[in-house]
Protein backbone atom coordinates (compact mmCIF):
# COMPACT_ATOMS: atom_id res chain seq x y z
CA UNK A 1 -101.91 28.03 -131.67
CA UNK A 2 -99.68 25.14 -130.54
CA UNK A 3 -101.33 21.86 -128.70
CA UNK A 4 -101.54 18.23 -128.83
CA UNK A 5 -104.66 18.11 -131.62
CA UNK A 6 -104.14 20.58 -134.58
CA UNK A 7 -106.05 21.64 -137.21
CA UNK A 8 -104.94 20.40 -140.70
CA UNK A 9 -107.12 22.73 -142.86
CA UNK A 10 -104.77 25.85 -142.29
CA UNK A 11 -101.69 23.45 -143.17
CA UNK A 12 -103.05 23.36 -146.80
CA UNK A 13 -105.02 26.96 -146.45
CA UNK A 14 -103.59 29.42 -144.38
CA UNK A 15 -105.58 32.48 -145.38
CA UNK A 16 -108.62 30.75 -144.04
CA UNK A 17 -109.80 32.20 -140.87
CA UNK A 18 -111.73 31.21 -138.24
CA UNK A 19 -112.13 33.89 -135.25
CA UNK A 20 -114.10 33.09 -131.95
CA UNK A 21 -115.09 35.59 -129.22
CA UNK A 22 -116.99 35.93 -126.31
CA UNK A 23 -120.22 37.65 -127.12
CA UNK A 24 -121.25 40.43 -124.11
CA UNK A 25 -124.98 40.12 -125.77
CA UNK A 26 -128.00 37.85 -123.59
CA UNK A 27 -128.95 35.04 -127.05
CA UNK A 28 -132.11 33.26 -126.56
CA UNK A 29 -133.41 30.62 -128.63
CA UNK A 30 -137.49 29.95 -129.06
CA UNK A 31 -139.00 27.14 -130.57
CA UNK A 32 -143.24 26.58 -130.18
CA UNK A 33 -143.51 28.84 -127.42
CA UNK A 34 -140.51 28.04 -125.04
CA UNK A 35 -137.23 29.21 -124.64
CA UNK A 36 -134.91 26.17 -125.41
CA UNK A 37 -131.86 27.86 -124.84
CA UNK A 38 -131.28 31.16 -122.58
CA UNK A 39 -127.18 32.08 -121.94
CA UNK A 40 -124.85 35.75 -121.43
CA UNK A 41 -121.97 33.19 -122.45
CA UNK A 42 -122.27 32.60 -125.99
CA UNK A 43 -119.45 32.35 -128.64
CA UNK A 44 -119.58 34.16 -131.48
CA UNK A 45 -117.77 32.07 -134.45
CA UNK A 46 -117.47 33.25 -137.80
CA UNK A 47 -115.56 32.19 -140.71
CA UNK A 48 -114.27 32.56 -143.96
CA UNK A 49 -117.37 32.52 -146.51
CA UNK A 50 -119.63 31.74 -143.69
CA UNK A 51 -122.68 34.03 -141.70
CA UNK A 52 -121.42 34.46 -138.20
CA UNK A 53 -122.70 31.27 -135.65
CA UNK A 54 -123.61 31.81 -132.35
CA UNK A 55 -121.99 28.64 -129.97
CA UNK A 56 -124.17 28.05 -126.53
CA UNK A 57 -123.03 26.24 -123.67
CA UNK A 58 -124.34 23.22 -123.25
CA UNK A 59 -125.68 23.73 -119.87
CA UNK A 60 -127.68 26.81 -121.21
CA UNK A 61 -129.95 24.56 -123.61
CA UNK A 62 -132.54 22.43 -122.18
CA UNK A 63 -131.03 18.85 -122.45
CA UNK A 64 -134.52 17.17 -121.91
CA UNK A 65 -135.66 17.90 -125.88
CA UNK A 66 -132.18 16.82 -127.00
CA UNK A 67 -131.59 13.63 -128.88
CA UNK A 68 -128.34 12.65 -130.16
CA UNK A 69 -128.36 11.29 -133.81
CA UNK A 70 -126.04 9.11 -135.57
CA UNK A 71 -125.37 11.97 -138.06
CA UNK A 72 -121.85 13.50 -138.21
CA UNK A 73 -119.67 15.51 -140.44
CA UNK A 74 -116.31 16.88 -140.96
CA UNK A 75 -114.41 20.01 -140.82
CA UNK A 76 -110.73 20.40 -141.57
CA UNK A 77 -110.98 24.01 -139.66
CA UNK A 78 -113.27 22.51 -136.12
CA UNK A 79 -112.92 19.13 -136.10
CA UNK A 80 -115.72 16.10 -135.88
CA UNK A 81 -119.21 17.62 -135.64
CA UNK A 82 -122.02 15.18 -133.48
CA UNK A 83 -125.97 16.40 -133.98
CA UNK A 84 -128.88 16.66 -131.93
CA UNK A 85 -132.67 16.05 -132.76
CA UNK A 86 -134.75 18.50 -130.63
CA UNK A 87 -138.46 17.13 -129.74
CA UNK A 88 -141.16 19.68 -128.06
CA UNK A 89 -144.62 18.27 -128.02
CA UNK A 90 -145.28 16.56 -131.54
CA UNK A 91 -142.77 18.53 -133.08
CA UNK A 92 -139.35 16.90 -134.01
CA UNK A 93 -136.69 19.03 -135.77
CA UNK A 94 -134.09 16.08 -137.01
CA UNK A 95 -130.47 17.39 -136.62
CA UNK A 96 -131.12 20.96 -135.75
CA UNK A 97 -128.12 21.12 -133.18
CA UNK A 98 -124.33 20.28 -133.78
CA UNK A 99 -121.52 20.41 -131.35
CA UNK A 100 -117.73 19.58 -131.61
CA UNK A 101 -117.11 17.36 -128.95
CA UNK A 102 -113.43 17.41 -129.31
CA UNK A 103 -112.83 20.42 -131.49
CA UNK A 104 -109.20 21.20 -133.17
CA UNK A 105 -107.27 23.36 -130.70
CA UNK A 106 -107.58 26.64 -133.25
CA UNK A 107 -110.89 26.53 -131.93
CA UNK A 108 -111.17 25.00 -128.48
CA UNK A 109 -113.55 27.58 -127.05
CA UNK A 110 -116.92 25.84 -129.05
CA UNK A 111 -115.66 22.98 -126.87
CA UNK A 112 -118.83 22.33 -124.20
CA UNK A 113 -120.90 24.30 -126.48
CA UNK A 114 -123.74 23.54 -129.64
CA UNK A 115 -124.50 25.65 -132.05
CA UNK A 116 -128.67 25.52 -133.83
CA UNK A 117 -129.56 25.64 -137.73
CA UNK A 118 -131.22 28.79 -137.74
CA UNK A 119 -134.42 27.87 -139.63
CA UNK A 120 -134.87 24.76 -137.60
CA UNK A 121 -136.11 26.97 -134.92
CA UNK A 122 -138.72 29.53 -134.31
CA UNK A 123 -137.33 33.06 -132.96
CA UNK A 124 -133.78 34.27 -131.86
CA UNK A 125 -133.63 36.79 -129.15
CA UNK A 126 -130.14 39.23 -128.96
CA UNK A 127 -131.26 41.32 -125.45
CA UNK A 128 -135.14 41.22 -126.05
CA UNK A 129 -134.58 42.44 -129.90
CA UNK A 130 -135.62 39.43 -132.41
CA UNK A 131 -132.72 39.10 -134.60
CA UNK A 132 -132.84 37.43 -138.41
CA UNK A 133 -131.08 35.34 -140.58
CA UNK A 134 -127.76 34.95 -138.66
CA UNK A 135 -126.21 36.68 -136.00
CA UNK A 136 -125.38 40.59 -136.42
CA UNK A 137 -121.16 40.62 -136.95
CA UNK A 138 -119.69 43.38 -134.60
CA UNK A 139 -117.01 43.82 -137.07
CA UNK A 140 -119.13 44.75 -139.46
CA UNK A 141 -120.85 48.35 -140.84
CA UNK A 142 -123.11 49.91 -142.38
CA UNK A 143 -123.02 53.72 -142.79
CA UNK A 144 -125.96 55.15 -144.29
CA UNK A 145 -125.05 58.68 -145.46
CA UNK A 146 -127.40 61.29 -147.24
CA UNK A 147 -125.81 62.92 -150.26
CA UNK A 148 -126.44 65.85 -152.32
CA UNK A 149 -124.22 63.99 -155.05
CA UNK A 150 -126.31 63.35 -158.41
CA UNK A 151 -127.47 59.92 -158.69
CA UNK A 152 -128.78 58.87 -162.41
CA UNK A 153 -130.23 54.96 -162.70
CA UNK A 154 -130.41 53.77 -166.05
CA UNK A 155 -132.06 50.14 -167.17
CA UNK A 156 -132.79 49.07 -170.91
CA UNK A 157 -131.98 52.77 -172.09
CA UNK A 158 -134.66 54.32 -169.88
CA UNK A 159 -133.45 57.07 -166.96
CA UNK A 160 -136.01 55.53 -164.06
CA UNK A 161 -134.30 57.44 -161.52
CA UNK A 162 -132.97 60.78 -161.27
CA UNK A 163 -131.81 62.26 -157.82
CA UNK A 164 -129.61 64.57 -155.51
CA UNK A 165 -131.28 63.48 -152.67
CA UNK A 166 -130.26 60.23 -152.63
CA UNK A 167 -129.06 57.86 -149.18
CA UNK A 168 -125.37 55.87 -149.93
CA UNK A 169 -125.38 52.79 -147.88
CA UNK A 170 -121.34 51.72 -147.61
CA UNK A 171 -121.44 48.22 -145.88
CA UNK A 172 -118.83 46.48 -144.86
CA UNK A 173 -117.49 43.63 -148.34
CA UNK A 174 -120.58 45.15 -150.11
CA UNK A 175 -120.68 47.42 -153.42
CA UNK A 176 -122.09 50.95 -152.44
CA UNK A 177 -126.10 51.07 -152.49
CA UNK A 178 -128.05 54.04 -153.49
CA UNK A 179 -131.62 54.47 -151.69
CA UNK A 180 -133.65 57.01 -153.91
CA UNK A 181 -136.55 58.76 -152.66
CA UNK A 182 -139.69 57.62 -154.50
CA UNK A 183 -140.46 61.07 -155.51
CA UNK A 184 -137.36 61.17 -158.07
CA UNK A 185 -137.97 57.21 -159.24
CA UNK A 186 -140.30 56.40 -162.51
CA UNK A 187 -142.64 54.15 -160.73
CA UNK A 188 -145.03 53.79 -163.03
CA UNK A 189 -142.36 51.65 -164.42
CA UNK A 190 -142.51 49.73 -161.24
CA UNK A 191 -145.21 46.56 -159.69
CA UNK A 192 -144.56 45.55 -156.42
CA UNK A 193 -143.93 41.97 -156.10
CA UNK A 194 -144.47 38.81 -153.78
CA UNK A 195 -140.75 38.75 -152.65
CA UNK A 196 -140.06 39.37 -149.03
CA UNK A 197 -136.50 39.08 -147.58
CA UNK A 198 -134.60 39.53 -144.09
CA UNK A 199 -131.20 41.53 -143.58
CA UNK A 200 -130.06 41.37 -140.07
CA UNK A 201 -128.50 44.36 -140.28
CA UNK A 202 -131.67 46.56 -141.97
CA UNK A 203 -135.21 44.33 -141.34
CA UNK A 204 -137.70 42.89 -143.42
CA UNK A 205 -137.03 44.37 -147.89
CA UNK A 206 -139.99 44.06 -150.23
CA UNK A 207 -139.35 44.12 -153.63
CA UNK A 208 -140.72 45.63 -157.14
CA UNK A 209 -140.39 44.55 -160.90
CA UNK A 210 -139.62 47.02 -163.81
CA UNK A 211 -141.32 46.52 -166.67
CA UNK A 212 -139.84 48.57 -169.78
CA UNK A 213 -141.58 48.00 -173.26
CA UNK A 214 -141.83 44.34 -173.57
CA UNK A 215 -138.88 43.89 -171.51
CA UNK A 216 -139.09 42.51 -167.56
CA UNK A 217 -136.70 43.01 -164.70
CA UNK A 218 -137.52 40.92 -161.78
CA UNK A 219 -137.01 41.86 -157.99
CA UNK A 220 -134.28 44.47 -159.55
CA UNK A 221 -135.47 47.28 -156.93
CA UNK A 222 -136.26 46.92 -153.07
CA UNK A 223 -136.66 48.63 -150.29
CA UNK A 224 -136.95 48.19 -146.36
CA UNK A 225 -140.49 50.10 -145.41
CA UNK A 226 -139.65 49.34 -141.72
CA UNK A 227 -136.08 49.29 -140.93
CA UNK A 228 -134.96 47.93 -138.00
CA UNK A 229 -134.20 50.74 -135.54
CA UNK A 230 -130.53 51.28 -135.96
CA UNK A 231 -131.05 51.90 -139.99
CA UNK A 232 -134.19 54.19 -139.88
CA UNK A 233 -132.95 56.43 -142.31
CA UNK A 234 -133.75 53.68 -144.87
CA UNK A 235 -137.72 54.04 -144.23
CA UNK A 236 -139.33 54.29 -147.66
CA UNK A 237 -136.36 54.84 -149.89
CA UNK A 238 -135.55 52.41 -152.98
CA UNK A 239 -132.73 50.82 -154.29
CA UNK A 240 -131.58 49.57 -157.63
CA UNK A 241 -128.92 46.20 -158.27
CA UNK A 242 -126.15 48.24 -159.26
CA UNK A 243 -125.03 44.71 -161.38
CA UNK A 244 -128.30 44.35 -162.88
CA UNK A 245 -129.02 47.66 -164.50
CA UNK A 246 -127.75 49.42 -167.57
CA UNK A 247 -125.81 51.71 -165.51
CA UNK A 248 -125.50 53.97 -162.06
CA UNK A 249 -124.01 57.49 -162.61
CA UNK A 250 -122.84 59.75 -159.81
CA UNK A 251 -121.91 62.92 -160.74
CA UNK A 252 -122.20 61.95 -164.36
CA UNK A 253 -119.78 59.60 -163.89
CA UNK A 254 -120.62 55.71 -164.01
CA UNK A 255 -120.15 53.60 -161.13
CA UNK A 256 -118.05 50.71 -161.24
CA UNK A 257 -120.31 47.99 -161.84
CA UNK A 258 -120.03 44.77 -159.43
CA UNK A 259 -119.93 41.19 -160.67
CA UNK A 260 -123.22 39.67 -160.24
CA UNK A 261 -123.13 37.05 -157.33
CA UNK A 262 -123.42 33.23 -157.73
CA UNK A 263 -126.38 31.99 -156.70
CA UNK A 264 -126.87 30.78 -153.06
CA UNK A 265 -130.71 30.64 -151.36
CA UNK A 266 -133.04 33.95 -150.87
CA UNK A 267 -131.16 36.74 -149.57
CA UNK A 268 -131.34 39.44 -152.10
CA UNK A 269 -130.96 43.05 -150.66
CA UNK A 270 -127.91 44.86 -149.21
């Protein structure tokens, strides 16, 4: 894209992308009780290394709980970000909004529109589904395919899972995940722990830690109980981190193992 206000980030790193399309899906937003913004015009943005964003129109958020902050920042990609305190009742959630005001021209359709920190706010609404942790990608897929293929989990010598009746899950920049029926998993080896996690694309994963000899393996297996409605094939099964175990044969031979990912907040399951 050509225009009078480029941006310099792709000058010095071209392979970055940022994409930005109309999104045919209603997005609410709900914070205590009210619906703070309500639009069928929302932007979807997403970036390189980034969760998708959802960009609103400005006219589709309520512009009585917005106050603008003298808190900015930069991006090379977007431009000169501006942010917005929202206030409902005694409630005050400093700098929960930002909006380019004069984005780069790679990305001039956020201009006119803010975009919310997700946690800032209460509920997010795609039709009248609640959606979690950031916006669903359309791009993106997850196949969840039963197999007859034998599946052998091993972790600190031990087999603790042994099946042909496993589930594959192939999503899309993710290593392949095996969901084992209990029925074919040691669990005896296994104590369900505290941990609770969201995948937008699968629902709400608790977790369990393995215990073998004097050895302990936390939140190494999870599983989503109650998938959300497009996964329900998931219901009940567990799955092992393919990088944190000894090894994951199929067919008797071993899996590639993935490199175990740096750090970055809660989100555990895939």
């Amino acid at each position: 894209m050509t225009g009078s206000n480029p941006a310099p980030g792709f000058a010095s790193n071209p392979t970055h992308r940022v994409d930005i399309e109309a999104s045919p899906r209603r997005v609410r937003i709900e914070l205590e009780g009210r619906i703070i913004a309500d639009t069928t015009r929302a932007q979807l943005l997403r970036e390189s290394r980034h969760t998708p964003v959802y960009y609103i129109p400005r006219a589709d958020v309520r512009a009585d709980i917005l106050t603008k902050t003298d808190h900015s920042t930069y991006c090379p990609y977007k431009g000169h970000a501006s942010y917005y305190s929202i206030k409902i009742g005694n409630r005050v959630e400093e700098n929960a909004i930002w909006s380019y005001e004069t984005p780069y021209d790679e990305c001039a359709d956020i201009d006119g529109h803010m975009a919310f920190y997700w946690k800032k706010v209460d509920h997010w609404y795609e039709e009248d589904d609640e959606i979690f942790v950031h916006p669903r990608d359309p791009h993106k897929r997850v196949d969840a395919i039963a197999s007859s293929r034998a599946v052998k989990v091993v972790l600190a010598g031990e087999t603790v899972a042994e099946s042909t009746n496993a589930l594959f899950v192939f999503e899309t920049g993710l290593p392949t995940r095996y969901y084992i029926p209990r029925a074919d998993i040691r669990m005896d080896l296994l104590t369900r722990s505290v941990t609770v996690t969201r995948c937008p694309y699968k629902g709400v994963a608790n977790y369990w830690t393995a215990k073998i000899g004097d050895q302990t393996f936390e939140d190494i297996v999870w599983s989503y109980e109650e998938p959300i409605a497009e996964q329900p094939k998931l219901r009940e099964l567990l799955s092992f981190y393919n990088e944190k175990v000894d090894a994951i044969f199929v067919d008797g031979a071993e899996t590639v193992k993935p490199a175990l990912p740096a750090p970055r907040g809660p989100k555990k399951a895939s």
